[in-house]
N, C-alpha and C. Protein backbone atom coordinates (compact mmCIF):
# COMPACT_ATOMS: atom_id res chain seq x y z
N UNK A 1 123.88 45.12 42.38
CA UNK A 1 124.26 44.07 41.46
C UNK A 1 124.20 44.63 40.03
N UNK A 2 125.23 44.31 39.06
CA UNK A 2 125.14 44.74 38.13
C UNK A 2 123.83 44.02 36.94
N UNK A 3 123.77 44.62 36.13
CA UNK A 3 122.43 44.19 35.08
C UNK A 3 122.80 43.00 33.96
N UNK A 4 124.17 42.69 34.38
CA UNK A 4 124.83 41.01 33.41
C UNK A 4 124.82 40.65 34.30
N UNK A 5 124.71 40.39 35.62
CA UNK A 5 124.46 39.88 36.98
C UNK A 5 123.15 39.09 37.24
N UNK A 6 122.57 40.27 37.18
CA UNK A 6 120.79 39.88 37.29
C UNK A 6 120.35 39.03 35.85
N UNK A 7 120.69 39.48 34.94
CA UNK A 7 120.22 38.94 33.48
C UNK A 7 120.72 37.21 33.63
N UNK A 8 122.21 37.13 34.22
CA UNK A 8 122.29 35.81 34.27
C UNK A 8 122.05 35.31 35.44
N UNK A 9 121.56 35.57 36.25
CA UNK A 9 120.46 34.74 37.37
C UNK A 9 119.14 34.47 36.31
N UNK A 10 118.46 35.40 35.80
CA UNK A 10 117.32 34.81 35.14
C UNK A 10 117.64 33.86 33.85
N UNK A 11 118.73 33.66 33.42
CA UNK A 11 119.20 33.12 32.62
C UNK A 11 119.72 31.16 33.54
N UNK A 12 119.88 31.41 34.46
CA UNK A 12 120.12 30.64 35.39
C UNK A 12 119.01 30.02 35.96
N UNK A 13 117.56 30.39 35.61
CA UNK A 13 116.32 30.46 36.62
C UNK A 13 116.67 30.17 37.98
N UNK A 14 117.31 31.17 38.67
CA UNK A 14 117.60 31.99 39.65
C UNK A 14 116.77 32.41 39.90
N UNK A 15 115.62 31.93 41.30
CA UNK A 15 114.52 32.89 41.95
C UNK A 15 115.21 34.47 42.27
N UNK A 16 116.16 34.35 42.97
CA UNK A 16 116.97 35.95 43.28
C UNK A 16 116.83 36.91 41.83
N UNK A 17 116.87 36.15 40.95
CA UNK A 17 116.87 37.51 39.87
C UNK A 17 115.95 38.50 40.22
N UNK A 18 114.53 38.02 40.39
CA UNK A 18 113.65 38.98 40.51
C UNK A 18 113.60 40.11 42.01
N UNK A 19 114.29 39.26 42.74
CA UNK A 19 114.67 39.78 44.28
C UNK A 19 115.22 40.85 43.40
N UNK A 20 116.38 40.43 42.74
CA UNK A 20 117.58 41.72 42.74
C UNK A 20 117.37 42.50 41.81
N UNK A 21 116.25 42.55 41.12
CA UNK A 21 115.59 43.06 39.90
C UNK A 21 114.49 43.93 40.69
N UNK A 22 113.58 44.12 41.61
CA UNK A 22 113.17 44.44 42.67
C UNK A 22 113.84 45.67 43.04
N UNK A 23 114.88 45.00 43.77
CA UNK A 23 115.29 45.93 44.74
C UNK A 23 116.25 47.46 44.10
N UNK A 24 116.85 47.05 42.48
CA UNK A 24 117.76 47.89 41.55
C UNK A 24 116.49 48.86 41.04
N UNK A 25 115.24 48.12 40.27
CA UNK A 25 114.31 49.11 39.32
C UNK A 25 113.08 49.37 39.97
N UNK A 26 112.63 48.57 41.04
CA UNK A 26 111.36 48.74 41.55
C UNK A 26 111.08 49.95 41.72
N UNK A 27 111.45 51.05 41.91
CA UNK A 27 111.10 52.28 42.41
C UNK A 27 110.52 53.17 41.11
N UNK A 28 111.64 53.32 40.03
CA UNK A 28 111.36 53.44 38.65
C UNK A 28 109.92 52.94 38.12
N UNK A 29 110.41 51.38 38.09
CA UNK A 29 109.04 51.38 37.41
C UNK A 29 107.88 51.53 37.94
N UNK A 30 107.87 51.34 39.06
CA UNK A 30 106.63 51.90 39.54
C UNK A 30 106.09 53.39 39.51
N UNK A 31 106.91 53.80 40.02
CA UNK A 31 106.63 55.83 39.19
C UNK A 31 106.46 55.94 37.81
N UNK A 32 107.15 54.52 36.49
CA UNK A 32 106.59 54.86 35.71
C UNK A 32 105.25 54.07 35.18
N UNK A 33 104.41 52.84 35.80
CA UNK A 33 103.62 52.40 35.74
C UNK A 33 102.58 53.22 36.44
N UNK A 34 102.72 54.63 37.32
CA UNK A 34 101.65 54.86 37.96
C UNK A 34 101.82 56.60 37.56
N UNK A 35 102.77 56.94 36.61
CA UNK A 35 102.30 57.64 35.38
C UNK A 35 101.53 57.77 34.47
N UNK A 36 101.38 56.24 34.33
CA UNK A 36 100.39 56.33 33.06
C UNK A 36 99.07 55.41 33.79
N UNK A 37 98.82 55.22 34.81
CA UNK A 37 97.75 54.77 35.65
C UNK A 37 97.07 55.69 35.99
N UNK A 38 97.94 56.16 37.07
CA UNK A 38 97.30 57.31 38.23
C UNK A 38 97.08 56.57 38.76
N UNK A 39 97.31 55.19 39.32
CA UNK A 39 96.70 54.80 40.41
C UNK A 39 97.84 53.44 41.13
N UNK A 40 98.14 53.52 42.34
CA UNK A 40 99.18 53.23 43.07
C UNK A 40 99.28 51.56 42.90
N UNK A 41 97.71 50.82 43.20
CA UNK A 41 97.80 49.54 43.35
C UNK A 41 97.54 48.72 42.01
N UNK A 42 97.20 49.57 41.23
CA UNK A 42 97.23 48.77 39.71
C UNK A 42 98.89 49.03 39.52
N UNK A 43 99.64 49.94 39.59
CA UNK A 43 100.75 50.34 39.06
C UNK A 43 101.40 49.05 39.88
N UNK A 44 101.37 49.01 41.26
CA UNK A 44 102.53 47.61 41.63
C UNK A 44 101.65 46.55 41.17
N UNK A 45 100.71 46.31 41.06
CA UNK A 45 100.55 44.96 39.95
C UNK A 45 101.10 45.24 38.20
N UNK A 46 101.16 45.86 37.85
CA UNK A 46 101.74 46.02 36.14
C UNK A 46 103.67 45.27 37.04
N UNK A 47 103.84 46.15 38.05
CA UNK A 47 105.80 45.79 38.01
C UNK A 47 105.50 44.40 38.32
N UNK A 48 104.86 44.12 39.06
CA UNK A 48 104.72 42.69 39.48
C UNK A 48 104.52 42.04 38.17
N UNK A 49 103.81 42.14 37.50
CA UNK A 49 103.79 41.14 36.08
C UNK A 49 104.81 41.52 35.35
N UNK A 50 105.43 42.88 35.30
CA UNK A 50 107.11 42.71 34.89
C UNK A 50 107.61 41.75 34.90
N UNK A 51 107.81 41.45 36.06
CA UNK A 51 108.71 40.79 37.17
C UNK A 51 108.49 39.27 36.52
N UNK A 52 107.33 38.68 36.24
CA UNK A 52 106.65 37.46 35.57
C UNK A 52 107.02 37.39 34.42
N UNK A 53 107.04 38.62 33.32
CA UNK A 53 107.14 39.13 31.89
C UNK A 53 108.86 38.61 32.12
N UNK A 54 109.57 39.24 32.81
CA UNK A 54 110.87 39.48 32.21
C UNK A 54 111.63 38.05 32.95
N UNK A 55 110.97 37.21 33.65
CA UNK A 55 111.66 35.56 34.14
C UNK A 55 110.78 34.77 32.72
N UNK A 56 110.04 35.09 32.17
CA UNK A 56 109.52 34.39 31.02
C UNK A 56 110.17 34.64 29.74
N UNK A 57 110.35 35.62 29.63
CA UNK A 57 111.16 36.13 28.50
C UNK A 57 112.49 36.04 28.19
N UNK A 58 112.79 36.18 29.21
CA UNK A 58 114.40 36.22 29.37
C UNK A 58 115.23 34.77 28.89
N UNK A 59 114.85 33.82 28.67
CA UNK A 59 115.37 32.78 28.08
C UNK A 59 115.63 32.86 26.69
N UNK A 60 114.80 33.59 26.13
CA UNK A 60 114.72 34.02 24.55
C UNK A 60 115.54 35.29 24.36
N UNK A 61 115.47 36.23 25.55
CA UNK A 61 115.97 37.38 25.31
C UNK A 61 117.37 37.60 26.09
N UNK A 62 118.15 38.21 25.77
CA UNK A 62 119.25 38.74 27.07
C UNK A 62 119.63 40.06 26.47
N UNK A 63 118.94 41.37 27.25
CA UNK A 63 118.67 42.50 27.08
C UNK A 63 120.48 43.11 27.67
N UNK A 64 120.77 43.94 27.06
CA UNK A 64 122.18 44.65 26.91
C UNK A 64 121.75 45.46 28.29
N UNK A 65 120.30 46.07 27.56
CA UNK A 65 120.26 47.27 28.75
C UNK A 65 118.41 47.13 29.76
N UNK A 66 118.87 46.09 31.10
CA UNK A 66 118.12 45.53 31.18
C UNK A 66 116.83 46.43 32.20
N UNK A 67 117.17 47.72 32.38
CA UNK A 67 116.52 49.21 32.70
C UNK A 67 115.47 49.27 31.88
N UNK A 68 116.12 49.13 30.63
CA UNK A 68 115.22 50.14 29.36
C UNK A 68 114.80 48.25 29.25
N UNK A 69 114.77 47.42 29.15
CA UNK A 69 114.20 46.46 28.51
C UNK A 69 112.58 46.55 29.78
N UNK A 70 112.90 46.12 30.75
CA UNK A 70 112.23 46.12 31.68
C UNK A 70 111.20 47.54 31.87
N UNK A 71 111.90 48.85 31.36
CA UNK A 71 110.63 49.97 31.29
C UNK A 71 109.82 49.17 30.24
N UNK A 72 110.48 48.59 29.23
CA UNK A 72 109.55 48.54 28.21
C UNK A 72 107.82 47.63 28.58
N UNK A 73 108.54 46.66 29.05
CA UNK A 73 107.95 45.82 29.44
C UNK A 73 106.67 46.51 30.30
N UNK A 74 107.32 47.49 31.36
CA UNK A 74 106.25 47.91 32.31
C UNK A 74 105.00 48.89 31.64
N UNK A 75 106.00 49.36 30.66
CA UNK A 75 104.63 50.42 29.94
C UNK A 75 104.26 49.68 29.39
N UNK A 76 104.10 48.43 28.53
CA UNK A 76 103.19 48.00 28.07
C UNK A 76 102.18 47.37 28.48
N UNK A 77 103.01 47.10 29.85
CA UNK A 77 101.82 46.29 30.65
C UNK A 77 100.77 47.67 31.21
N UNK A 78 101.53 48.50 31.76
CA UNK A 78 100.18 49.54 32.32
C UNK A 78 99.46 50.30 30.86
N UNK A 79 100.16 50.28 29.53
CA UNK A 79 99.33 50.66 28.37
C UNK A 79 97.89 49.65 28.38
N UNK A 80 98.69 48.75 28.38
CA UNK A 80 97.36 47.31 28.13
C UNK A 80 96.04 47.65 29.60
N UNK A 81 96.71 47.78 30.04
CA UNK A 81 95.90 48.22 31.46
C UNK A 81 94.89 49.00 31.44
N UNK A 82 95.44 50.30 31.07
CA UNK A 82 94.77 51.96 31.21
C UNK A 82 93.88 51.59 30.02
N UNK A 83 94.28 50.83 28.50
CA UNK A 83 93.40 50.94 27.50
C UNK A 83 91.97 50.42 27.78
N UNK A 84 92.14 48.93 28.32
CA UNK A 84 91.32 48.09 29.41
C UNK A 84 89.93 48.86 30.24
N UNK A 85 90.88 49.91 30.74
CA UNK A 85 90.44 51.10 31.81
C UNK A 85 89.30 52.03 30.88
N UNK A 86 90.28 52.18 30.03
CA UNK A 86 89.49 53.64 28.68
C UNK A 86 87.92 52.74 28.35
N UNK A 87 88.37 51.38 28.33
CA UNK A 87 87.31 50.73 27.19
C UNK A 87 85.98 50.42 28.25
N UNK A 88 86.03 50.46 29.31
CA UNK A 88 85.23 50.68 30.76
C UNK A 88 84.45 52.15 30.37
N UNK A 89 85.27 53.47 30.41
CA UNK A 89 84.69 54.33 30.91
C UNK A 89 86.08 55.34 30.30
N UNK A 90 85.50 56.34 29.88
CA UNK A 90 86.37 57.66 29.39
C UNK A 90 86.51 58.36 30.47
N UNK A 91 88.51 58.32 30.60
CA UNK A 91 88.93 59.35 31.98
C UNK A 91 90.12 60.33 31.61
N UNK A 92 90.48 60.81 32.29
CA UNK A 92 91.53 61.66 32.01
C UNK A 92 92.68 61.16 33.00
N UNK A 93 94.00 62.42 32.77
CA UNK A 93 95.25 61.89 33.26
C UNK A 93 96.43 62.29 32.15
N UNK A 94 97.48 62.11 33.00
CA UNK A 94 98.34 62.62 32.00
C UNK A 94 98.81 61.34 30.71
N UNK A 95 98.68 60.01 31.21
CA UNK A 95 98.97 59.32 29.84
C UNK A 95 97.98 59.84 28.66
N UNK A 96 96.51 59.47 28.86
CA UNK A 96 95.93 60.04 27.66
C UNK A 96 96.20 61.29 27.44
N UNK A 97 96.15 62.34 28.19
CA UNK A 97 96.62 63.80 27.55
C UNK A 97 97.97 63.41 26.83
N UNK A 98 98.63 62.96 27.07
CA UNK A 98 100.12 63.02 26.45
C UNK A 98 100.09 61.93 24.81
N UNK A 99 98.92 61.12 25.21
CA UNK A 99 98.68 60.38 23.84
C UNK A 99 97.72 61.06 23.02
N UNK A 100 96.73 61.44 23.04
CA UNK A 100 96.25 62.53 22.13
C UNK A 100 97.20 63.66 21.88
N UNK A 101 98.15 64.31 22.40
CA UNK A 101 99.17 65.52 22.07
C UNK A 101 99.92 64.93 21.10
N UNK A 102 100.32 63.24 21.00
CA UNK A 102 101.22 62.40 19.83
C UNK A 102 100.43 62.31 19.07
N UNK A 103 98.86 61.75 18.96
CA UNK A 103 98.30 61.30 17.93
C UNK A 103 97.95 62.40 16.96
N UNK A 104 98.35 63.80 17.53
CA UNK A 104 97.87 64.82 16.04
C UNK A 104 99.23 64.30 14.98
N UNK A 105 100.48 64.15 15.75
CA UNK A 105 101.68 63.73 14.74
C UNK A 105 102.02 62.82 14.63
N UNK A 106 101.60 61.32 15.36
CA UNK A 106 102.09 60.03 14.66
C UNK A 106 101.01 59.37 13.56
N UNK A 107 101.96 58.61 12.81
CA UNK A 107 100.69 58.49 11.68
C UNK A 107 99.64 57.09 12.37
N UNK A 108 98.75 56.99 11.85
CA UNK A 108 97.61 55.78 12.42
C UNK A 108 98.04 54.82 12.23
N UNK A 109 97.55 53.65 12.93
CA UNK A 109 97.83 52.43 12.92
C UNK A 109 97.55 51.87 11.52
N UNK A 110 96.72 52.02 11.08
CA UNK A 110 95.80 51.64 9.91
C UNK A 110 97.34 52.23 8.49
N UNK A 111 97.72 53.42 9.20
CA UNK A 111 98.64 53.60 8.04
C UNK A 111 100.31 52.72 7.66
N UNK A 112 99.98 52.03 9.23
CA UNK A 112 101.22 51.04 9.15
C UNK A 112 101.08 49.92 9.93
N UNK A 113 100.52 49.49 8.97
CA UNK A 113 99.91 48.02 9.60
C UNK A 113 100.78 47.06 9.61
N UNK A 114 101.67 46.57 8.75
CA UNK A 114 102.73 45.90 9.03
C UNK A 114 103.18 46.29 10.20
N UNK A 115 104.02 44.81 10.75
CA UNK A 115 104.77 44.94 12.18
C UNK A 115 106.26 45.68 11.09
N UNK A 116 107.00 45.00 10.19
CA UNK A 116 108.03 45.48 9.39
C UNK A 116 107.94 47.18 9.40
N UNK A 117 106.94 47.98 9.16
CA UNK A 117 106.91 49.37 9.01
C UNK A 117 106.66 49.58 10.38
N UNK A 118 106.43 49.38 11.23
CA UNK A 118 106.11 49.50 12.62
C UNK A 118 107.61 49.52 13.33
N UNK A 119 108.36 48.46 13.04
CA UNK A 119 109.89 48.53 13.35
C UNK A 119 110.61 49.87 12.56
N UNK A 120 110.44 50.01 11.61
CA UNK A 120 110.93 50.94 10.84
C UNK A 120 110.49 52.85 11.09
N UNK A 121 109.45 52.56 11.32
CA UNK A 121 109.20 53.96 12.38
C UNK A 121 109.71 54.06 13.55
N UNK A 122 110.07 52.80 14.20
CA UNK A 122 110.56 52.92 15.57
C UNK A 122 112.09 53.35 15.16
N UNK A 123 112.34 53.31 14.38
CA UNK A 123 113.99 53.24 13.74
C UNK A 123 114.00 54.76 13.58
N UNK A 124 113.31 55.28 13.06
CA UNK A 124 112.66 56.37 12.44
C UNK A 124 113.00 57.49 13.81
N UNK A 125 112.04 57.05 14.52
CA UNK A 125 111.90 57.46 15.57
C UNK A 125 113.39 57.97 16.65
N UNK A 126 113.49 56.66 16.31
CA UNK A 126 114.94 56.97 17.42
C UNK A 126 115.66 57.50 16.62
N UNK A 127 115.94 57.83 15.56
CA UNK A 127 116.95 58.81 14.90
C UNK A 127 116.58 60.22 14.93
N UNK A 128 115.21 60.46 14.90
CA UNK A 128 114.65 62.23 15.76
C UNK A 128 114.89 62.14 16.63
N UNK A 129 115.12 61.95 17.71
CA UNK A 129 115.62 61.66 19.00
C UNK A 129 117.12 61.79 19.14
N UNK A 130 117.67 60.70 18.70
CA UNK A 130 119.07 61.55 18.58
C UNK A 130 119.55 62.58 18.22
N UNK A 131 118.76 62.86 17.27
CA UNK A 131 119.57 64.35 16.45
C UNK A 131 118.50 65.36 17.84
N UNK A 132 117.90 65.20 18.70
CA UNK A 132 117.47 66.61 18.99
C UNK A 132 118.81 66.94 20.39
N UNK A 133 118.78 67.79 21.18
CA UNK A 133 119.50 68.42 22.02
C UNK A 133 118.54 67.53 23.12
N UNK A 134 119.85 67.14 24.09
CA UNK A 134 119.36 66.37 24.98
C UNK A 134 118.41 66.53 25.99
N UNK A 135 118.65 68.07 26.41
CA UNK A 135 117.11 68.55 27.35
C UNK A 135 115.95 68.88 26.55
N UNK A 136 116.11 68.99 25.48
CA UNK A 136 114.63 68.38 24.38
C UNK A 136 113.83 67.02 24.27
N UNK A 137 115.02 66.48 24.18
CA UNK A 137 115.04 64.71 24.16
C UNK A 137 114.75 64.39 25.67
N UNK A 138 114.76 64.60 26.44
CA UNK A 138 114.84 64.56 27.93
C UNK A 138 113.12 65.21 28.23
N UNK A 139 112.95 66.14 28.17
CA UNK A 139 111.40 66.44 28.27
C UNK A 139 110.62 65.98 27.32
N UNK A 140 111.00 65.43 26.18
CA UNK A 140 109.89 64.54 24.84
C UNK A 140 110.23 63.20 25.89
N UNK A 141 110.58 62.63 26.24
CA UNK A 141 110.51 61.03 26.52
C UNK A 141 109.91 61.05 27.74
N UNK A 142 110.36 61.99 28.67
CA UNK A 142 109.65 61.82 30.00
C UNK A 142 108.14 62.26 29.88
N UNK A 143 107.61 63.03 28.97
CA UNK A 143 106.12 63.10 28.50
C UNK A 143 105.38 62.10 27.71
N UNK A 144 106.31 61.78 26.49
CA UNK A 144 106.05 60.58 25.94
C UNK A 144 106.35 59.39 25.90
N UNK A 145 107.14 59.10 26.77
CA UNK A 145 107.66 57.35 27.38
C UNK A 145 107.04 57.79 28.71
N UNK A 146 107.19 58.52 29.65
CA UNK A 146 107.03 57.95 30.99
C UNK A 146 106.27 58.69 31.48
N UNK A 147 105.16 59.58 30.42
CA UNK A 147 103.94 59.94 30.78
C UNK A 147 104.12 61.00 32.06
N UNK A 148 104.53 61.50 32.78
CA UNK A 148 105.06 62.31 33.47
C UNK A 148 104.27 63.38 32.95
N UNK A 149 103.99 64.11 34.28
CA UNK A 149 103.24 65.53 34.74
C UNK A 149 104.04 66.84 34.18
N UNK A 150 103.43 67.45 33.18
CA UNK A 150 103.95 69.23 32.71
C UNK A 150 104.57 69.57 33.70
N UNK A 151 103.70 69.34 35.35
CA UNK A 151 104.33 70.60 36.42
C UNK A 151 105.47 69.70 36.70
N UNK A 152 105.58 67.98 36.91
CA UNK A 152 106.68 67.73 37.64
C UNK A 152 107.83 67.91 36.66
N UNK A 153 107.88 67.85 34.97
CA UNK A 153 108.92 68.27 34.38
C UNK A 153 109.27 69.99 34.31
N UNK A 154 108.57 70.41 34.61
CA UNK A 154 108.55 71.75 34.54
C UNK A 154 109.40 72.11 35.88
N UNK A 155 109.37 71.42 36.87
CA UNK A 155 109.83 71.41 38.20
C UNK A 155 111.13 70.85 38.28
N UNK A 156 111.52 69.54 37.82
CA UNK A 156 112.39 69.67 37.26
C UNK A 156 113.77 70.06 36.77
N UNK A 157 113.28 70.59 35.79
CA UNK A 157 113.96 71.56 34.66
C UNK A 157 113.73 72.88 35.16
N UNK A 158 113.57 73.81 36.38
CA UNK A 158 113.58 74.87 36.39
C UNK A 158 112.62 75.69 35.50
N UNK A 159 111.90 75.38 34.98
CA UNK A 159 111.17 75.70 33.70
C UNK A 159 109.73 75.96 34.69
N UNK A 160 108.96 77.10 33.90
CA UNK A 160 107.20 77.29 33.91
C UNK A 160 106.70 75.44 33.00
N UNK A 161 105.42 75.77 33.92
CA UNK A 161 104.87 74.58 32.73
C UNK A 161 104.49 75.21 31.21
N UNK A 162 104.63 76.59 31.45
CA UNK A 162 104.14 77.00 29.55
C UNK A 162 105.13 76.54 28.93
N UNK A 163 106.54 77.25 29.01
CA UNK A 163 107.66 76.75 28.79
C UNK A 163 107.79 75.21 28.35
N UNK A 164 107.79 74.38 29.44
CA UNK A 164 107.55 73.00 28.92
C UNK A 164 106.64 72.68 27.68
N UNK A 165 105.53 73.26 28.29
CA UNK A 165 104.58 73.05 27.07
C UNK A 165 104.94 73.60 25.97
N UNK A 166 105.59 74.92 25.47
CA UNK A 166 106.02 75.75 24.57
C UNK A 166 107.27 74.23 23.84
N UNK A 167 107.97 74.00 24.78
CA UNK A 167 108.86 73.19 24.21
C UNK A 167 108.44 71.62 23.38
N UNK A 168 107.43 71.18 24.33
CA UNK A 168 106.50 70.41 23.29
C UNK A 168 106.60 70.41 22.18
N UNK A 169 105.82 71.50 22.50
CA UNK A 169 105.16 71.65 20.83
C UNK A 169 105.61 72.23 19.97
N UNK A 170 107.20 73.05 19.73
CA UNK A 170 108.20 72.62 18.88
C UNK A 170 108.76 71.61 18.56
N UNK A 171 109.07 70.38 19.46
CA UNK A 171 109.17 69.60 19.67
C UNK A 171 108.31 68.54 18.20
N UNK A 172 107.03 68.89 18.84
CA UNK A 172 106.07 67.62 17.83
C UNK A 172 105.83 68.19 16.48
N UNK A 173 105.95 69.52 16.42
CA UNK A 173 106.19 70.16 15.12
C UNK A 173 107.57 69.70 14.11
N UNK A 174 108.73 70.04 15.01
CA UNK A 174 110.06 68.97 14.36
C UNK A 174 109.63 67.91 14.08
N UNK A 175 108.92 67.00 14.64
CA UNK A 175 108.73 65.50 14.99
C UNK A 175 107.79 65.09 13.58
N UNK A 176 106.52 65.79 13.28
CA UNK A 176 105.92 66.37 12.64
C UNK A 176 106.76 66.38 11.25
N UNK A 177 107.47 67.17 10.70
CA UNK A 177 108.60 68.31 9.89
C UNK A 177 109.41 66.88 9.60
N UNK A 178 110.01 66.20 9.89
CA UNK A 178 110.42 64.64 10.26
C UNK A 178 109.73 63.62 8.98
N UNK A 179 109.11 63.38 10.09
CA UNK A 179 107.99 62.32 9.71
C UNK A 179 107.76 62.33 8.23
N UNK A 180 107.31 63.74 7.95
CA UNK A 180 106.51 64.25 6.40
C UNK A 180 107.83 64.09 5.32
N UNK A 181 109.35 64.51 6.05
CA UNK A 181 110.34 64.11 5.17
C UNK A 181 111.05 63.03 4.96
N UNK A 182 110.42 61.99 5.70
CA UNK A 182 110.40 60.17 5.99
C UNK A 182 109.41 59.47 5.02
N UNK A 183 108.49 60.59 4.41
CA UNK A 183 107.55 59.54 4.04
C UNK A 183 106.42 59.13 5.01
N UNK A 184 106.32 59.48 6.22
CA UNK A 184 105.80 58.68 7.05
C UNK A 184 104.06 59.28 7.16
N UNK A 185 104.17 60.69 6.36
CA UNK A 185 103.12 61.62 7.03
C UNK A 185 102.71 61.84 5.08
């Protein structure tokens, strides 16, 4: 089913939306909710409250691209989760490794406390992103959106994990190099 299909079933409050919303992204988001988990049965509860998130929302919203609306949704729910998790007990994994590797180069919360400058870095943001070469852009998002494993991008991409890692961290150095000529740093 196409994604103006599904959007107007939930627009319809159409129980099937979520059926057919299910059966198109379920796989996705769950590999990417249990990226930044590590753990299988919290990750299908985060899609499952997707699934709640995006029949609630969706009256207010009607997402163009309802993939990327719906990742969004899922990482925030397993962010809110894992932080939850952190505030329990200090663990490891590749989301926090991959969020301490951002936090040497994004600036602090404290430095943009407005939601207005918060949009505006995100703006920011996606314009480093475009300008980089797409298998750059392609290993920065799958580390830093979808939290994903060095070895499985490294695997991949044909690539060593140094390599990957090497690419990183040119990567957050540009990102870095950016930022400081944004003002942002």
């Amino acid at each position: 089913m196409e994604d103006s299909e599904i959007v107007g079933l939930y627009w319809a409050r159409d129980q099937r939306a979520v059926h057919e919303t299910a059966e198109k992204y379920g796989r996705p988001l769950k590999r990417l909710s249990a990226n930044i988990l590590d753990d299988e049965r919290d990750a299908e509860e985060c899609v499952n409250d997707t699934y709640l998130a995006a029949w609630g929302s969706m009256p207010e919203h009607r997402p163009e691209r309802l993939g990327a609306y719906l990742a969004k949704l899922t990482r925030r729910m397993s962010l809110t989760r894992l932080r939850a998790r952190l505030a329990q007990k200090r663990g490891g994994g590749e989301a926090e490794a991959a969020i301490d590797e951002l936090a040497e180069v994004l600036p602090s919360p404290d430095n943009t406390a407005a939601a207005v400058e918060t949009a505006e870095l995100g703006r920011a943001l996606d314009r480093f992103l475009d300008g980089l070469p797409a298998r750059e852009r392609s290993v920065f998002l799958r580390r830093y959106f979808g939290f994903e494993s060095l070895a499985g991008i490294a695997r991949d991409a044909g690539a060593s994990e140094g390599a990957v890692k090497q690419s990183l961290r040119r990567t957050r150095a540009k990102l870095r190099a950016f930022l400081e000529k944004e003002d942002w740093l």
